[in-house]
C-alpha atoms as a PDB file:
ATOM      1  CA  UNK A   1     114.738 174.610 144.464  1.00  0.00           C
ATOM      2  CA  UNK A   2     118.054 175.936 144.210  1.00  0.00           C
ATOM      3  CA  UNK A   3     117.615 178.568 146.582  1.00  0.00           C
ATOM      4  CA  UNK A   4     116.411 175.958 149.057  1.00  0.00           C
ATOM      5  CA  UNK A   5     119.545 174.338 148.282  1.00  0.00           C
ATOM      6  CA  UNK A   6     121.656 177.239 148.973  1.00  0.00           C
ATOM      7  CA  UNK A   7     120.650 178.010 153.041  1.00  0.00           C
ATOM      8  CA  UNK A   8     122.626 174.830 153.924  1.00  0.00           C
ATOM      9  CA  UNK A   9     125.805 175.894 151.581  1.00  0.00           C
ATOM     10  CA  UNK A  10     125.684 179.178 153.269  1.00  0.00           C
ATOM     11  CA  UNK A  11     125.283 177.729 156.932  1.00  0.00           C
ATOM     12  CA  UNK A  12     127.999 175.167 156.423  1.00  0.00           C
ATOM     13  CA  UNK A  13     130.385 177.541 155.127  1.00  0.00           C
ATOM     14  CA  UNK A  14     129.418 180.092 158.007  1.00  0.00           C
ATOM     15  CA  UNK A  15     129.940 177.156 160.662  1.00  0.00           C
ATOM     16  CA  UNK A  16     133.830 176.583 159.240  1.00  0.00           C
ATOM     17  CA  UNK A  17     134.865 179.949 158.852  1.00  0.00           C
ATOM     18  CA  UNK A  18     133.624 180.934 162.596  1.00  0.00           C
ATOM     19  CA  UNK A  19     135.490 177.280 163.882  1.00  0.00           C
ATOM     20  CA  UNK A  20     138.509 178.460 161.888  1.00  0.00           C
ATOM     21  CA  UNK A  21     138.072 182.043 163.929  1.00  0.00           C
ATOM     22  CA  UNK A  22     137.590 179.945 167.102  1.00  0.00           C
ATOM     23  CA  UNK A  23     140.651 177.882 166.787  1.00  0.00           C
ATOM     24  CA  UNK A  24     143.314 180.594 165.616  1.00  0.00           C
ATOM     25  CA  UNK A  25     141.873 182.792 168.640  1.00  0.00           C
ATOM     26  CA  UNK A  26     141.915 179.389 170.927  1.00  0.00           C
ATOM     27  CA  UNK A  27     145.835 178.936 169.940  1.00  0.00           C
ATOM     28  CA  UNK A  28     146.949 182.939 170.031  1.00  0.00           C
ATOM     29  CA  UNK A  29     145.069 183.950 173.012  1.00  0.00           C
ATOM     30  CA  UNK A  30     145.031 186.899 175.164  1.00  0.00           C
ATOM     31  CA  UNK A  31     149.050 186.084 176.318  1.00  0.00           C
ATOM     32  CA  UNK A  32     150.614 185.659 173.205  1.00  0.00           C
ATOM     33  CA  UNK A  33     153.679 187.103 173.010  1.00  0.00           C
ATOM     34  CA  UNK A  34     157.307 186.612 171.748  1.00  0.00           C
ATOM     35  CA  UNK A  35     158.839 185.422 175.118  1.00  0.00           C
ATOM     36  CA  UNK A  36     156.028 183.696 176.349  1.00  0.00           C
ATOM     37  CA  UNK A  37     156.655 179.925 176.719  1.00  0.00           C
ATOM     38  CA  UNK A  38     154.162 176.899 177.913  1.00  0.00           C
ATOM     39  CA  UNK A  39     155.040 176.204 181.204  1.00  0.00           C
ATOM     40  CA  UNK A  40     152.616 173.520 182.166  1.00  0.00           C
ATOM     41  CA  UNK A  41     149.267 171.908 181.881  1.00  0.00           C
ATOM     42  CA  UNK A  42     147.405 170.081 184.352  1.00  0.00           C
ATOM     43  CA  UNK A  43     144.889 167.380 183.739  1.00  0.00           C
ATOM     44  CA  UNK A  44     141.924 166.104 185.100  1.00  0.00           C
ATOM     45  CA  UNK A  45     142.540 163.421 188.061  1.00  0.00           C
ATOM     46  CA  UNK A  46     145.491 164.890 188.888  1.00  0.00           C
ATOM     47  CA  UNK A  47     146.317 163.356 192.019  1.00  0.00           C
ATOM     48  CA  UNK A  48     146.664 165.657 195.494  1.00  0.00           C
ATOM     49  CA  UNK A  49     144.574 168.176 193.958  1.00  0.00           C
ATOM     50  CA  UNK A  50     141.366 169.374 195.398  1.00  0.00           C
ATOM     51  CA  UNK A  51     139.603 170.568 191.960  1.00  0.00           C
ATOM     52  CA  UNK A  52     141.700 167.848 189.411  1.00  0.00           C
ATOM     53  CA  UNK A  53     138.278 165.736 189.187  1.00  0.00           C
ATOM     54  CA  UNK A  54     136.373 169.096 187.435  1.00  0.00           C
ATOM     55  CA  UNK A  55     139.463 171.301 186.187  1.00  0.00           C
ATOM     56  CA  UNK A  56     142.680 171.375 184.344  1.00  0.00           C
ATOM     57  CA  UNK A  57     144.934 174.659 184.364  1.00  0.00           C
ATOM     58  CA  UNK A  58     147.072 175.410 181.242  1.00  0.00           C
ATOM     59  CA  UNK A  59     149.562 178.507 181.872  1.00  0.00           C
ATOM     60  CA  UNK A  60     152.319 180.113 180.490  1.00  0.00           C
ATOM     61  CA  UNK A  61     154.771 183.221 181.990  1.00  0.00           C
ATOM     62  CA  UNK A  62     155.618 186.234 180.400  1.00  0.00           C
ATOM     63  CA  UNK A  63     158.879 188.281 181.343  1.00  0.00           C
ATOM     64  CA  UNK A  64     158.190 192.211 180.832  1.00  0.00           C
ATOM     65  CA  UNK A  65     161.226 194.312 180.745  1.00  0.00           C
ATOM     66  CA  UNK A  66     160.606 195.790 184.390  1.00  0.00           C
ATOM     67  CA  UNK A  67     161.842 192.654 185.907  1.00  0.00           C
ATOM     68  CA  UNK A  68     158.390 191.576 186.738  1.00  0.00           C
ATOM     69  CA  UNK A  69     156.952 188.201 185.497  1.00  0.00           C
ATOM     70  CA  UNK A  70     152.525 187.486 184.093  1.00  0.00           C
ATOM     71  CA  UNK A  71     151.515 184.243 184.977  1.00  0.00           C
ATOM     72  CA  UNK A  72     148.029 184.306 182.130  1.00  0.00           C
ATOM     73  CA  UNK A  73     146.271 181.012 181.552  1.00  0.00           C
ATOM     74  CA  UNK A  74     143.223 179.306 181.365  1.00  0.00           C
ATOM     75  CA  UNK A  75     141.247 177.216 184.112  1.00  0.00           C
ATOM     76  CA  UNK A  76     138.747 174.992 182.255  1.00  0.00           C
ATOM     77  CA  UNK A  77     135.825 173.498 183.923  1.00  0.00           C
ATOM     78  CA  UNK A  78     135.220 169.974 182.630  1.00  0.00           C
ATOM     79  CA  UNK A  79     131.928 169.763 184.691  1.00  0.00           C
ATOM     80  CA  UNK A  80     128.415 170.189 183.867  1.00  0.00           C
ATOM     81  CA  UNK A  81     127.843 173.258 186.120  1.00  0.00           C
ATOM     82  CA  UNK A  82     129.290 176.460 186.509  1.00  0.00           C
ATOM     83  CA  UNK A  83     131.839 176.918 188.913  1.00  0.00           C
ATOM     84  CA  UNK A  84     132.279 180.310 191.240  1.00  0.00           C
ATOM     85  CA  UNK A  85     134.529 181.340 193.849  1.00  0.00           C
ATOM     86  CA  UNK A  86     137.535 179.906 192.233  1.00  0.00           C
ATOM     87  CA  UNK A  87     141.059 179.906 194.123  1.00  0.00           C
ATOM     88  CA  UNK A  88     144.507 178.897 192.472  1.00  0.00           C
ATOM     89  CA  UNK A  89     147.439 177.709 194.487  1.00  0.00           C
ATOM     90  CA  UNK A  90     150.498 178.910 192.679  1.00  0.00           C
ATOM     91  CA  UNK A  91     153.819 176.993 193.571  1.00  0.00           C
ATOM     92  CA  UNK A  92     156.652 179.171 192.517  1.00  0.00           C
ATOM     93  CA  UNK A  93     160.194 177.994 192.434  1.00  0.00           C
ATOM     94  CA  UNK A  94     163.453 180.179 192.152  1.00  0.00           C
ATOM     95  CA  UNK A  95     165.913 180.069 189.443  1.00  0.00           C
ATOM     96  CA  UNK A  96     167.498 177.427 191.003  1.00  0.00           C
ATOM     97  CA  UNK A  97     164.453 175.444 190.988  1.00  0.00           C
ATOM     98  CA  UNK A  98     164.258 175.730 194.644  1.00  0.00           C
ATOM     99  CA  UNK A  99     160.819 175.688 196.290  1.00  0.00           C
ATOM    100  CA  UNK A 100     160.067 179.709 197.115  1.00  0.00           C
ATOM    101  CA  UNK A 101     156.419 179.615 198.106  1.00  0.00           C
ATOM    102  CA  UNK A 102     152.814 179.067 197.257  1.00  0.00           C
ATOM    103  CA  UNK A 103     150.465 181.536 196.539  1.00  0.00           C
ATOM    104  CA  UNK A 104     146.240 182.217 196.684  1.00  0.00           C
ATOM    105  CA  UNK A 105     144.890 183.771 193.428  1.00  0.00           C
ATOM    106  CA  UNK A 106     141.344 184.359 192.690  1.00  0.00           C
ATOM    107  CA  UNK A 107     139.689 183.149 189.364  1.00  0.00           C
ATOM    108  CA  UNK A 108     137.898 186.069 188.667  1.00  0.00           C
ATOM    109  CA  UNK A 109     133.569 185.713 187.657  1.00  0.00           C
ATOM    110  CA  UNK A 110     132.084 182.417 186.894  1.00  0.00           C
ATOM    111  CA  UNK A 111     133.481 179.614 185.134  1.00  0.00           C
ATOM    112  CA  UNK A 112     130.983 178.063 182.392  1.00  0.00           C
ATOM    113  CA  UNK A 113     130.065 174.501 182.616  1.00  0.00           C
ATOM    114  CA  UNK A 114     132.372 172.678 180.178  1.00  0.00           C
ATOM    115  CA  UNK A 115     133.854 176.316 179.221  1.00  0.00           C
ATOM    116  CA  UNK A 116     137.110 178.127 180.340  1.00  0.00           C
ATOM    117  CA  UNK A 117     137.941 181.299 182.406  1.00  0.00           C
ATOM    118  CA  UNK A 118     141.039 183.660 181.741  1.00  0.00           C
ATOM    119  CA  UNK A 119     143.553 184.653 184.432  1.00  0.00           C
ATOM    120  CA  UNK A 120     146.289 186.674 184.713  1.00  0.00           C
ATOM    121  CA  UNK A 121     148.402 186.989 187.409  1.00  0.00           C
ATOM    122  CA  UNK A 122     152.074 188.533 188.394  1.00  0.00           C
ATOM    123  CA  UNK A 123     154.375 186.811 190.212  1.00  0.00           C
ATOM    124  CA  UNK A 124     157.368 187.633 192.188  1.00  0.00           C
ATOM    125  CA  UNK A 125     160.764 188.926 189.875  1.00  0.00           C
ATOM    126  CA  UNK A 126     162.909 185.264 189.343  1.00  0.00           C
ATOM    127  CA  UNK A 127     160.420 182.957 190.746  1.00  0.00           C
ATOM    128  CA  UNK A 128     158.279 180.791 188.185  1.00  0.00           C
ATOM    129  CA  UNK A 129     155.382 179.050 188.431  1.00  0.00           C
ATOM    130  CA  UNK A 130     155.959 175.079 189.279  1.00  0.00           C
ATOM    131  CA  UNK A 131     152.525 174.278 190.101  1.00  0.00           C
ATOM    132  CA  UNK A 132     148.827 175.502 189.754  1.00  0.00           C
ATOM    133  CA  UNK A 133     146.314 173.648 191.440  1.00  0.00           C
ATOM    134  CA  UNK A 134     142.399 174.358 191.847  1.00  0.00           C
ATOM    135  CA  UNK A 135     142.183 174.951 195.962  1.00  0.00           C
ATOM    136  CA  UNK A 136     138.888 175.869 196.710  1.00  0.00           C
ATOM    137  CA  UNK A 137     135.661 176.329 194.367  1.00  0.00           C
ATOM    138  CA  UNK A 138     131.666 176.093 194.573  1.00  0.00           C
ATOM    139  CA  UNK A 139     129.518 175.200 191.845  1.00  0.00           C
ATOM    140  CA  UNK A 140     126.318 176.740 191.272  1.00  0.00           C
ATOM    141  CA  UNK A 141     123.337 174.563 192.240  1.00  0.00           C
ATOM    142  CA  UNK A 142     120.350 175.772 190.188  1.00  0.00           C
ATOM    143  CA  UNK A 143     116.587 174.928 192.013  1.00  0.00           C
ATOM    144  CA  UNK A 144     114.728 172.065 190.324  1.00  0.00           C
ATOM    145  CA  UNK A 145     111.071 172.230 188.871  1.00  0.00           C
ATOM    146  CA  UNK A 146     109.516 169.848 191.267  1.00  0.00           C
END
């Protein structure tokens, strides 16, 4: 009996400790650095945006010493289906907060139903990203059993 009683100590504890992994990895991610800073977040039903009903973006920008700026981030796909062909629409501003242009980036591979896809992107030397927006996507249709 008490090794019957030991499977679900050993499961529970293995559950928490790879949550705890999850999380800390979740909150450094792949563009964690010193002079990285939260920019923005979108969320779902944000309105004037094509993809807002299915996505939310959440993005920071990293300064490297060459003068050139990362935009890295996450797209996350709050819809049951996977979504392909994924295009971001990037509104930079200058350091005046000036409107300098919008520009296309692809979401690279698929993006899982109710999962996330990294991006990284660079941008332009003194421009900063105002503004990402979903523009274009498909989802993958999968045949039914009829």
């Amino acid at each position: 009996m008490f090794k019957m009683n030991r499977i679900p100590v050993t499961l529970l504890a293995s559950l928490v400790i790879v949550g705890a992994a999850l999380a800390m990895a979740h909150c450094a991610g792949p563009a964690a650095a010193a002079d990285s800073r939260l920019v923005s977040a979108t969320s779902p039903g944000q309105v004037g945006a094509l993809g807002a009903e299915f996505f939310r973006v959440e993005w920071s920008v990293t300064s490297s010493p060459n003068g050139r700026s990362t935009l890295t981030g996450y797209l996350y796909n709050d819809y049951g289906q996977p979504a392909k062909d994924v295009q971001l629409q990037i509104t930079l501003v200058d350091t005046g907060g000036r409107p300098a242009g919008n520009v296309m980036r692809p979401v690279r591979g698929l993006v899982p139903a109710y999962g996330r896809a990294f991006f990284e992107f660079d941008v332009p030397p003194g421009d900063a990203a105002n503004q990402i927006v979903v523009a274009s996507f498909d989802f993958l249709e999968f045949p039914t059993g009829r």
